[in-house]
Protein backbone atom coordinates (compact mmCIF):
# COMPACT_ATOMS: atom_id res chain seq x y z
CA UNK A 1 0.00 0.00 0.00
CA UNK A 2 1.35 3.50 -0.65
CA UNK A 3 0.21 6.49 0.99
CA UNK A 4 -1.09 8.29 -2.28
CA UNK A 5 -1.00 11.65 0.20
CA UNK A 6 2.44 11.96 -0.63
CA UNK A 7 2.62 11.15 -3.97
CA UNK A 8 3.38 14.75 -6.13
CA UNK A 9 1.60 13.12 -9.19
CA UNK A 10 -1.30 12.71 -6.68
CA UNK A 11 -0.73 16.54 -5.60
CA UNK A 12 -0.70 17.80 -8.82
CA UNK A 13 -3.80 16.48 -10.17
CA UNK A 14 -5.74 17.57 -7.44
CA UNK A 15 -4.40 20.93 -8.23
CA UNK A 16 -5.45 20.65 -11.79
CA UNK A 17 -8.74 19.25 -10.91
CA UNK A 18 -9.40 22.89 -8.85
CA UNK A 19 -7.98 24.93 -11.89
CA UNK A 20 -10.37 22.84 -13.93
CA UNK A 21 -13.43 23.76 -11.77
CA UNK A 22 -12.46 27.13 -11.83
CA UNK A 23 -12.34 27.46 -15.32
CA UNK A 24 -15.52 25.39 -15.70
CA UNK A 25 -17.29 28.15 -13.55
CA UNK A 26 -16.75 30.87 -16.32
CA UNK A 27 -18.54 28.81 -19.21
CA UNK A 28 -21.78 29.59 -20.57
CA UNK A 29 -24.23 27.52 -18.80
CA UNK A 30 -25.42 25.90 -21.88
CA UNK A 31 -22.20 23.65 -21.48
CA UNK A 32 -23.30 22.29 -18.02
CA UNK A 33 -24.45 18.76 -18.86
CA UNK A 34 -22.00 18.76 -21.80
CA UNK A 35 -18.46 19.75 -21.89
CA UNK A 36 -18.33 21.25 -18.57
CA UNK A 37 -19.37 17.58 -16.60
CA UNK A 38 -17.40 15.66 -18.76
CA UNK A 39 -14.25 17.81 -17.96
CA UNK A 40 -15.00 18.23 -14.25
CA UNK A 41 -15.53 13.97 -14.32
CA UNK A 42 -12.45 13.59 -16.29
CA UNK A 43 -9.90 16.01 -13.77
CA UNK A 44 -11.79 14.01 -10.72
CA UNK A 45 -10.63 10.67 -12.18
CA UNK A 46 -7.45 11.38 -12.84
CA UNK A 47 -6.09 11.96 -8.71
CA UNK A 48 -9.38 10.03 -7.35
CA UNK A 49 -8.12 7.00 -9.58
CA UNK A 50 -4.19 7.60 -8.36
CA UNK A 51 -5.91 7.02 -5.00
CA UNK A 52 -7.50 4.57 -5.15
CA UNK A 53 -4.91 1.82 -6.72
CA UNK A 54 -2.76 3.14 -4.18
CA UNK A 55 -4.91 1.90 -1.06
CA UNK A 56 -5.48 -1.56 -3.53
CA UNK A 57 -2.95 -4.43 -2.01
CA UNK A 58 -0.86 -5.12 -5.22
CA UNK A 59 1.33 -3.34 -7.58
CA UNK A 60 -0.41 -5.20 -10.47
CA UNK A 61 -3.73 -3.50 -9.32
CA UNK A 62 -1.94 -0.06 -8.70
CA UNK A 63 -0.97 -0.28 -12.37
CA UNK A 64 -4.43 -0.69 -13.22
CA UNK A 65 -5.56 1.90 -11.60
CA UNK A 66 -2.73 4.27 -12.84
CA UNK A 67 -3.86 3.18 -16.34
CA UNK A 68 -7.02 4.12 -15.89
CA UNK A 69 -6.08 7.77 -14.47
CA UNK A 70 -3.84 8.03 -17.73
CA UNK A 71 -6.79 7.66 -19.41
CA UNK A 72 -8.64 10.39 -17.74
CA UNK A 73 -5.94 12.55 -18.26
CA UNK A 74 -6.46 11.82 -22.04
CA UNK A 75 -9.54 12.27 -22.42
CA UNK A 76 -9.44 15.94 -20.36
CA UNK A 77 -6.66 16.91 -22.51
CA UNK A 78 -8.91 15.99 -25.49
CA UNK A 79 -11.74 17.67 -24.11
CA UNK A 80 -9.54 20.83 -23.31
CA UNK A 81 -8.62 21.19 -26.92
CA UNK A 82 -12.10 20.87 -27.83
CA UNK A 83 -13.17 23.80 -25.99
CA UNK A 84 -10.11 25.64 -27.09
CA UNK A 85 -11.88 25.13 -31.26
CA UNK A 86 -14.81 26.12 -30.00
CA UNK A 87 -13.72 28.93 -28.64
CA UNK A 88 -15.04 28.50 -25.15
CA UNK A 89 -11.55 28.28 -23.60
CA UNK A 90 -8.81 31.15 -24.79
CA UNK A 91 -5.47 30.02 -25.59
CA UNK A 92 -3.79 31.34 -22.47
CA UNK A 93 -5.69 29.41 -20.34
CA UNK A 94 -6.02 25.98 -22.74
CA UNK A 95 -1.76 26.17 -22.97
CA UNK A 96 -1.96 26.48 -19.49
CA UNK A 97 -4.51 23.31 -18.54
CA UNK A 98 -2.84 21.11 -21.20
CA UNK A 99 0.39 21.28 -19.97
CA UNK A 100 -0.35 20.97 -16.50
CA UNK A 101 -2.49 17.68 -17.78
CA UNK A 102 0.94 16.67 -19.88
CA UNK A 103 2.76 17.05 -16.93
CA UNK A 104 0.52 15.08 -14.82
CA UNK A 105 0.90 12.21 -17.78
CA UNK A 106 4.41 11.94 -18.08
CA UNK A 107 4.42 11.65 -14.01
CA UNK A 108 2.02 8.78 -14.36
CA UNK A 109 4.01 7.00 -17.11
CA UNK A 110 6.61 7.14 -14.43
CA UNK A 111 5.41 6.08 -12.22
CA UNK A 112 3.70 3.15 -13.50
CA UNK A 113 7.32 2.13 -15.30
CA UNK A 114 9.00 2.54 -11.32
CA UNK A 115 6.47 -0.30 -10.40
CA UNK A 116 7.06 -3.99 -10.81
């Protein structure tokens, strides 16, 4: 078991999951049960997932679980970009999200390679 508390992947995502809400709180409303949820879910996953494989008993399930916050990071960078096109996000702030999220992916590649 690790203590996923003192992880700095684990710090840093929860840090990008409060830009993230931030952010979220300055889109149009219309976005609520589109974009917006699917990017708050995403940022959520990413540390909550971290977490969680970190409290599981194995390294094999640790890996899984760091797999599957790799994938939320994806999928938020994705989603990031998106908005970006659309024009609901301005550049500034996308550059800024994305490569927090980049960092927080390389960190978990890391991470998951330290592990057995």
């Amino acid at each position: 078991m690790h203590n996923y508390k003192d992880l700095k992947v684990w710090q840093k995502a929860i840090d990008l999951t409060v830009e993230v809400y931030k952010v979220m709180a300055l889109l149009p409303t219309d976005e609520r049960f589109g974009l917006i949820s699917q990017m708050k879910r995403c940022a959520i996953s990413i540390s909550s997932n971290i977490a969680e494989g970190a409290g599981r008993g194995s390294e094999a399930q640790f890996k899984y679980f760091l797999n599957i916050s790799q994938g939320s990071a994806f999928e938020l960078e994705t989603q990031l970009i998106i908005s970006n096109r659309l024009e609901l996000l301005n550049d500034d702030t996308t550059k800024s999200l994305v490569d927090q999220t980049t960092e927080i992916q390389k960190m978990i590649y890391s991470l998951e390679k330290k592990l057995k």
